[in-house]
Each structure stands twice: as C-alpha cells, then as structure tokens.
Protein backbone atom coordinates (compact mmCIF):
# COMPACT_ATOMS: atom_id res chain seq x y z
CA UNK A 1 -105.04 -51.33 -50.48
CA UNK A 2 -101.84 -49.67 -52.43
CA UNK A 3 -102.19 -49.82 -56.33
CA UNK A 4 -99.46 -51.76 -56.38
CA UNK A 5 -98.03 -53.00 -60.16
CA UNK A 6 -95.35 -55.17 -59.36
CA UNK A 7 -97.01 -58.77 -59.85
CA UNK A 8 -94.38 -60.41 -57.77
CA UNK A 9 -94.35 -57.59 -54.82
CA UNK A 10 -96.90 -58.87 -52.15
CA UNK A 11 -98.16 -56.89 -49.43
CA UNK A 12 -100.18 -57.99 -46.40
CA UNK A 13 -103.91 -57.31 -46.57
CA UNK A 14 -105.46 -59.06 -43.79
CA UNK A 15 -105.31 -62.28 -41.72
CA UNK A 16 -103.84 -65.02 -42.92
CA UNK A 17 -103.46 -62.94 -46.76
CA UNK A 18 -101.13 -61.51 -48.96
CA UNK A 19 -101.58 -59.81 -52.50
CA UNK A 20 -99.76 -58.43 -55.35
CA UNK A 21 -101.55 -56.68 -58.52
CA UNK A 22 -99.69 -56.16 -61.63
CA UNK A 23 -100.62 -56.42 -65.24
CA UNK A 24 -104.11 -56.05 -64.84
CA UNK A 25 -104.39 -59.35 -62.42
CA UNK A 26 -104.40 -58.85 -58.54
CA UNK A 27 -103.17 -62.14 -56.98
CA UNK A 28 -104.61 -62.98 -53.70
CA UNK A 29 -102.08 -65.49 -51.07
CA UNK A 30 -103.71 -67.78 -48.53
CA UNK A 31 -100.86 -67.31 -46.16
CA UNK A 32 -100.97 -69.71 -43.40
CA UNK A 33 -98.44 -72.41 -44.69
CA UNK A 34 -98.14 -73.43 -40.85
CA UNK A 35 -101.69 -74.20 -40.37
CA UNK A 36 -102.06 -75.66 -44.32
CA UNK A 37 -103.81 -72.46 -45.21
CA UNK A 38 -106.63 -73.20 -42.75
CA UNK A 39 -109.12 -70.58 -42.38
CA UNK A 40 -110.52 -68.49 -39.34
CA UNK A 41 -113.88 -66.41 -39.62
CA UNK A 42 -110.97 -63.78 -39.38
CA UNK A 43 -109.29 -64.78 -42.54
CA UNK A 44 -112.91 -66.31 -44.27
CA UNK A 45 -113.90 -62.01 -43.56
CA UNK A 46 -110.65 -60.37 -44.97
CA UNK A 47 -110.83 -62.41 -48.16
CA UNK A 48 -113.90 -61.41 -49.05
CA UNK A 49 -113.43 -58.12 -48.21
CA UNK A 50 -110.40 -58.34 -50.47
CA UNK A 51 -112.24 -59.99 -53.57
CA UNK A 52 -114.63 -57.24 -53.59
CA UNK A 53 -111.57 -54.38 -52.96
CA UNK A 54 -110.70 -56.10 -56.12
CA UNK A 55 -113.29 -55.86 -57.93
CA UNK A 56 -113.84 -52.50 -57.09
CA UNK A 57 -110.65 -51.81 -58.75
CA UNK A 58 -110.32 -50.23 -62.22
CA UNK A 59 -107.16 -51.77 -62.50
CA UNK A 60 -107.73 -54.79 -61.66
CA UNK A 61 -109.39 -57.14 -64.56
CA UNK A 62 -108.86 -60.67 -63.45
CA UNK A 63 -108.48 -61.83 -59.83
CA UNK A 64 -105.88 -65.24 -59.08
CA UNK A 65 -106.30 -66.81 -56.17
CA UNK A 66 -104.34 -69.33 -54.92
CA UNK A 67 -101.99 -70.85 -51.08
CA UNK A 68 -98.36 -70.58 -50.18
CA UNK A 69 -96.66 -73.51 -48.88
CA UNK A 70 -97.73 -77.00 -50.44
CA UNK A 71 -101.47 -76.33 -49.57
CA UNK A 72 -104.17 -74.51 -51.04
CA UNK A 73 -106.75 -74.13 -48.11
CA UNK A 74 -107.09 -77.21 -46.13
CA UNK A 75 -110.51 -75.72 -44.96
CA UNK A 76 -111.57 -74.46 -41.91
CA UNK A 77 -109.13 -74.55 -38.71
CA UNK A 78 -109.67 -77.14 -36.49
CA UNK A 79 -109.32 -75.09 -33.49
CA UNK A 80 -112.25 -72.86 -34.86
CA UNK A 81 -113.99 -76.27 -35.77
CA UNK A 82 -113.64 -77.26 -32.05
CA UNK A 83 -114.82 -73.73 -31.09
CA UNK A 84 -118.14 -74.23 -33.18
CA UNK A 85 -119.02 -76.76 -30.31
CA UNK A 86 -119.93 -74.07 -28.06
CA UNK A 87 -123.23 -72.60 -29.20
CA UNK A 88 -121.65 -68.44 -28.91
CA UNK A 89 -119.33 -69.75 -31.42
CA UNK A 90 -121.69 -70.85 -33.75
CA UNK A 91 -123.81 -68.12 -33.68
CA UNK A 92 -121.07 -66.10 -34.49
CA UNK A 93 -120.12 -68.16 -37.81
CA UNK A 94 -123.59 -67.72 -38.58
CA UNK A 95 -123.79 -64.21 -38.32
CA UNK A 96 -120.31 -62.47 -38.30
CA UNK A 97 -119.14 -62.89 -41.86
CA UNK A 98 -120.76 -59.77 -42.92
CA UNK A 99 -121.22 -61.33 -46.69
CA UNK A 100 -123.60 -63.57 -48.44
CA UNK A 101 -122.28 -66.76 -48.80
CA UNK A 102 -122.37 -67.02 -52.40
CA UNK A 103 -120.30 -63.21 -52.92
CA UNK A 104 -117.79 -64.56 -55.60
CA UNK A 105 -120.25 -65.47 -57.83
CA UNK A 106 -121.98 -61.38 -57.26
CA UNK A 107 -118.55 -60.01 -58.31
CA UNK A 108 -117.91 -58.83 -61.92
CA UNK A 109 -114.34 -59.74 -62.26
CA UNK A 110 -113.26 -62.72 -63.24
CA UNK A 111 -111.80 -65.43 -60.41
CA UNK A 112 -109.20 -68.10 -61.55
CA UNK A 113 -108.18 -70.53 -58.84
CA UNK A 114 -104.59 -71.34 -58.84
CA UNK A 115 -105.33 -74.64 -56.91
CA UNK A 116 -101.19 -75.31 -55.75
CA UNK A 117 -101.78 -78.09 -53.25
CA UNK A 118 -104.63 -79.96 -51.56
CA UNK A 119 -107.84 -78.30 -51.03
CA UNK A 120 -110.30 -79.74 -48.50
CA UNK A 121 -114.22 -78.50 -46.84
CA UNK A 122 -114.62 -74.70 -46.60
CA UNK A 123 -110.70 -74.61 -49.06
CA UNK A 124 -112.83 -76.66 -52.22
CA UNK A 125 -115.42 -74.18 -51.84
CA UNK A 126 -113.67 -71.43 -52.19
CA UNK A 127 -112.10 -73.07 -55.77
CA UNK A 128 -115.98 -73.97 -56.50
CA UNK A 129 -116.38 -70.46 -56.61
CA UNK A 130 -113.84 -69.45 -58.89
CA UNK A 131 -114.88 -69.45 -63.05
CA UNK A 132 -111.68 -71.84 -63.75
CA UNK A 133 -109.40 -73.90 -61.99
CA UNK A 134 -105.96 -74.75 -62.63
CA UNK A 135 -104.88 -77.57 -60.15
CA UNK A 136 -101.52 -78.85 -59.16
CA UNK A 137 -100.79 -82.81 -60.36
CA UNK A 138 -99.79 -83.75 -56.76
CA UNK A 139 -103.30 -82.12 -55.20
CA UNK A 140 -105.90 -83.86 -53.67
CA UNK A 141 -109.42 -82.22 -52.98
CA UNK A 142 -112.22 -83.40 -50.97
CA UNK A 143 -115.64 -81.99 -49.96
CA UNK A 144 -114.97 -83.70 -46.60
CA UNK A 145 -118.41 -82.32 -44.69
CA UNK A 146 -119.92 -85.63 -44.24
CA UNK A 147 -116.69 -87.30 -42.52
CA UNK A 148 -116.81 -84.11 -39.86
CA UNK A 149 -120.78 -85.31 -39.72
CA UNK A 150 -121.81 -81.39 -41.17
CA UNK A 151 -124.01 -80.48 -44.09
CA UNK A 152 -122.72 -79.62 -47.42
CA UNK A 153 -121.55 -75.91 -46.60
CA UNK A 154 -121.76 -72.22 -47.74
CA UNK A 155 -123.77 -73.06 -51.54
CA UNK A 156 -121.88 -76.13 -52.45
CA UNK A 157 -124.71 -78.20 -52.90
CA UNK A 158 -125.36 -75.94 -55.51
CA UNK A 159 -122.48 -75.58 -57.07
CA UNK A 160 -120.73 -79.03 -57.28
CA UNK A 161 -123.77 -80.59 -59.66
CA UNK A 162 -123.28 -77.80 -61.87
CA UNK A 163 -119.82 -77.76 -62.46
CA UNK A 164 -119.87 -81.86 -62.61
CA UNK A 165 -123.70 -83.54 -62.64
CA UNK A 166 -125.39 -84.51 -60.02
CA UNK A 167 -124.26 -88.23 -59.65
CA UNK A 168 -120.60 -86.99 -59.43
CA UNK A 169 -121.09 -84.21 -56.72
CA UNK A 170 -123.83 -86.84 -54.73
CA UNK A 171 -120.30 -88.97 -54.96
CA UNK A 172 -117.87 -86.22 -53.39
CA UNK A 173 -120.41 -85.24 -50.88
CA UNK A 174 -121.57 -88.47 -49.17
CA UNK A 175 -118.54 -89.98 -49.13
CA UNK A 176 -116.31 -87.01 -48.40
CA UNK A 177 -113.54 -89.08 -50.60
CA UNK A 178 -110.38 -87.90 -51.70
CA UNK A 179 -109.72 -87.76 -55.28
CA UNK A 180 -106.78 -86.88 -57.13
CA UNK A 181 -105.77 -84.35 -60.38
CA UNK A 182 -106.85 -86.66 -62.91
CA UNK A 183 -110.24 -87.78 -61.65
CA UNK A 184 -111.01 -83.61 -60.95
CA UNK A 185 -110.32 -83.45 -64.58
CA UNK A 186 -111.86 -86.21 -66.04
CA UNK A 187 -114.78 -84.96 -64.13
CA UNK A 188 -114.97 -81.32 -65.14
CA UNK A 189 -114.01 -80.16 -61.46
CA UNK A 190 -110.76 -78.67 -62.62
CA UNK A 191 -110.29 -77.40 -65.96
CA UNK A 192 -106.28 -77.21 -66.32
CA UNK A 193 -103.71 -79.91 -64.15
CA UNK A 194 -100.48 -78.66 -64.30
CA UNK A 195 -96.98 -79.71 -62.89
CA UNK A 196 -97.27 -77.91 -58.97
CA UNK A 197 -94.05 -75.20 -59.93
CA UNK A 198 -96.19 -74.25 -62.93
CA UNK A 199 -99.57 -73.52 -61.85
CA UNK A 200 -99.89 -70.15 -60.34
CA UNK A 201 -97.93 -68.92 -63.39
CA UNK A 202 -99.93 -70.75 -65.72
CA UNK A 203 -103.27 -69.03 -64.27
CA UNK A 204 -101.75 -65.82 -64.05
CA UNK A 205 -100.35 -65.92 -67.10
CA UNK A 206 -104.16 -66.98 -68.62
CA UNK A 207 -105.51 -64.10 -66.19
CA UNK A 208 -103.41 -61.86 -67.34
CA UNK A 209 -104.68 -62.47 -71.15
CA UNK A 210 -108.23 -61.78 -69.91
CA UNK A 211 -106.53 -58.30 -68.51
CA UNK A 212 -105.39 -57.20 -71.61
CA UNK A 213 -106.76 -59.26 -74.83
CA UNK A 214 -111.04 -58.51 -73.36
CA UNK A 215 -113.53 -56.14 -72.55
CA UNK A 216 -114.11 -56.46 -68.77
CA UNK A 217 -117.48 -55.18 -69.78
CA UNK A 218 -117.87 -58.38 -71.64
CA UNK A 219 -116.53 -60.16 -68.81
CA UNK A 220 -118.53 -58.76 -66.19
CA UNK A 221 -121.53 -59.30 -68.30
CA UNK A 222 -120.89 -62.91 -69.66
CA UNK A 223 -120.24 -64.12 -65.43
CA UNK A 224 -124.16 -62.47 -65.30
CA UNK A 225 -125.37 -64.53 -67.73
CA UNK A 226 -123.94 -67.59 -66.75
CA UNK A 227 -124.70 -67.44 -62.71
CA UNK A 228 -128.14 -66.38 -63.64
CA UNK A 229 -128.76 -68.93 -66.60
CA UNK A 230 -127.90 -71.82 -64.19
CA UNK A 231 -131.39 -71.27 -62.91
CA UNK A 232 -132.89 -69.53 -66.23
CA UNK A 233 -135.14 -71.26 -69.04
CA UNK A 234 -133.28 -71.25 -72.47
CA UNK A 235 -136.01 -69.39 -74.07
CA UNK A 236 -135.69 -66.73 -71.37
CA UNK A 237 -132.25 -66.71 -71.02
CA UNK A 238 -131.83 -66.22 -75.59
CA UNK A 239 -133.91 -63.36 -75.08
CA UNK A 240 -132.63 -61.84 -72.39
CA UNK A 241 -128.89 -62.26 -74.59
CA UNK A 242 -130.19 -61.15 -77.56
CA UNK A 243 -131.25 -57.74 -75.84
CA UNK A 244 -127.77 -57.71 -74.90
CA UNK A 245 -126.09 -57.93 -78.09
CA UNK A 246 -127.86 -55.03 -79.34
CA UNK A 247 -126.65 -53.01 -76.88
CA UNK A 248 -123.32 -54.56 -77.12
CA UNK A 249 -122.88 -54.17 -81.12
CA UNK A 250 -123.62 -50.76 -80.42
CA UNK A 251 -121.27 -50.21 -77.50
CA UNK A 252 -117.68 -48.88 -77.48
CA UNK A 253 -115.74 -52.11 -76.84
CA UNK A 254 -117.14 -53.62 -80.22
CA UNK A 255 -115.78 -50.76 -82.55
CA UNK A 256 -112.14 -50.86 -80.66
CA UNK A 257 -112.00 -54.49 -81.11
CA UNK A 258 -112.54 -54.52 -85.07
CA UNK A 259 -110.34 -51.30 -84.92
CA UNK A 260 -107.55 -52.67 -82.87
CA UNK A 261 -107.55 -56.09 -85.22
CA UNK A 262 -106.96 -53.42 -88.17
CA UNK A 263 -104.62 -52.06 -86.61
CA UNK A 264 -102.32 -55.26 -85.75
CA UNK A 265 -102.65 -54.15 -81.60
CA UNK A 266 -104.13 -55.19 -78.65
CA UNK A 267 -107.39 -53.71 -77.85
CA UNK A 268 -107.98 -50.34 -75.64
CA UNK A 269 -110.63 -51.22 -73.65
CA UNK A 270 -111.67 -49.08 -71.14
CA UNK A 271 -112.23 -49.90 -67.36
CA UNK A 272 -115.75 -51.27 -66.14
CA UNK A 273 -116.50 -48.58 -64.01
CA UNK A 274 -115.66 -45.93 -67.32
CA UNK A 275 -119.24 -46.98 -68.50
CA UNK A 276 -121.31 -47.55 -65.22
C-alpha cells in the first residue's frame, strides 16, 4: 500500500475496500454500498490483510474503520450464505481465510469502529473487535446468527459478555433482536452515539489524538494487557503490570512525556517498531 497522507484521499486496497492514511490514522472503507457492505471470504481476506498492513506501519498509530453508503457491514452476503449450502463451500470458509479468527485483537494498534449505519452477523463482529465504538443514532445492530439457525460466529461468544455481561449478550444472541443506538449504549456495546454526518469524523478525530497526544508503545502494550487480563487472575495480571512499569518508568516515552509537558508541546514519541 502507498504511504499515503492525505486523510481524505482513498485508494483501493482490495475487494470491496478503500483506505486513506493521514495524520497518523489509516482509515479503512467497507465499500460495497450496493450490497449494504456485505462481505465475501474475498473481502473478509483483504481486510485483514489490510489491518495487519496497518499495523505494520510506522506511520500508522490508530486504525478507523468504518462503511460507505448508509450501512456499516450488513454481514455476510447472502449469495455466499447460499453458497455455504454446498459442503466445497464450506470447507472453504473454514479453511481459506488464511487468519485466526480473533486477528484484531493480536494487532498492536489501536482499532476504533466508526459504526455509520446498521451492522448485522459477521458486520457486529467486526465492531466487537474494535477497542471503541462510535455508532450512528439512526443504526441498528444485531447478532442475527440464531434467526439464520447458525452458531454464534468467529469469537463472539466471547466477546459480547465481556464488553456487556453475560445476561445482555445471552439476550442479543438467542434472540438475534435488533436494537437501536440508545440501548447499545445504555448497554456498554457502543461507547460514543453520534448524529450519522458526525461519526466517522468524530472517531477520526479521537484516533487521531491517540496518533499524536500517546506512546504507541503504551498503546500496543495496554491492548496486551487488556486481551490477556480478560482471562488473567488479578493477582497475576498486578504482577505481571507492575513488571511493566518498571520497564516503562525507565523507557524513553516516559522522559519525553514529562519533557514535552515542560516544554508546552506535544510529545515526540517515536514509532513502535523504533524500539522492537
């Protein structure tokens, strides 16, 4: 992919996908407006490939994601759903992705989910996966599975009691209900709900904060400890922090921050990979 640095210049970067990477935040397009953003093993592929090009990036310190058109990802497509009834097809799902599952929550940049429009099935998960999630007030999300008669897919089982206790994600999976912006939010499934001409600036505008206000060391090591504390004791997972802070109070990132504060400026941090 080009460095590009113009955040409202998109290029194409696979199917179904556009991007544009400026100020530190690369912005990544579900771009099948036609089909409501559905998704095709195709497409499901090429993003991941493009969240980790991302976050192989040294210029990239925050990653947006979000649809164009009215939708956000309406899940998979239903003419790939209909394929899946043919057993070839299936095995293909199961072993043509070429990722685990759960990537986005291996990555060390941070995800924001610009949620724009409705976001349904295989679409929610991908938002599940994100670390926040701005949502438009007109959008309505549903886990869907169990009114297609499937299993709760691709980890989010896992993730939905997490993010909102386990009698609220029982809820959204069994029934496969539709809920709006202010029950997401009431429930912890969203964490911003913004008017739908404001939210994809309104995460890229908190992404791009991230980008230039803290350490993507930091970052990359605070997403660690909170994937791996959701199945860590608390004793374990202090002492595995307080290791960390030693090494972090002696690290570079902590002496620029008290010296950029001094200094009335916005920190100098250096890219992740500068101290790999």
């Amino acid at each position: 992919m080009s460095n590009i640095t113009d955040p409202d210049r998109t290029e194409p970067i696979g199917a179904g996908l556009l991007a544009a990477t400026g100020h530190g935040v690369r912005t990544i397009w579900f771009d099948r407006p036609d089909r409501r953003n559905a998704m095709t093993l195709e497409m499901f592929r090429d993003y991941y490939t493009a969240l980790r090009s991302a976050d192989e990036d040294p210029a990239v310190r925050a990653i947006v994601v979000t649809g164009t058109g009215d939708w956000f990802c309406t899940g998979a497509d239903p003419e790939s759903l209909q394929g899946l009834l043919d057993p070839h097809h299936r095995d293909r799902l199961v072993h043509e992705l070429g990722f685990a599952a759960h990537l986005p929550a291996t990555l060390s940049t941070p995800i924001i989910a610009a949620v724009n429009g409705g976001a349904a099935g295989l679409g929610l998960v991908h938002a599940l996966y994100a670390d926040v999630r701005f949502l438009a007030a007109q959008a309505r999300l549903s886990t869907a599975f169990s009114r297609l008669g499937l299993v709760a897919e691709y980890g989010s089982a896992w993730l939905l009691p997490r993010l909102v206790g386990a009698g609220n994600a029982l809820d959204l999976l069994l029934s496969g209900r539709r809920i709006d912006a202010a029950e997401a939010l009431r429930i912890g499934l969203v964490q911003r709900v913004l008017p739908r001409d404001r939210v994809l600036a309104e995460a890229r505008a908190y992404a791009a904060d991230l980008a230039e206000h803290c350490s993507p060391a930091s970052m990359a090591a605070i997403r660690r400890q909170v994937w791996s504390g959701l199945e860590t004791g608390i004793a374990a997972a202090a002492d595995a922090a307080v290791e960390h802070m030693a090494a972090s109070l002696a690290g570079p990132d902590f002496a620029e921050a008290l010296t950029s504060r001094v200094q009335g400026r916005a920190p100098r941090f250096a890219p992740r990979d500068a101290r790999a």
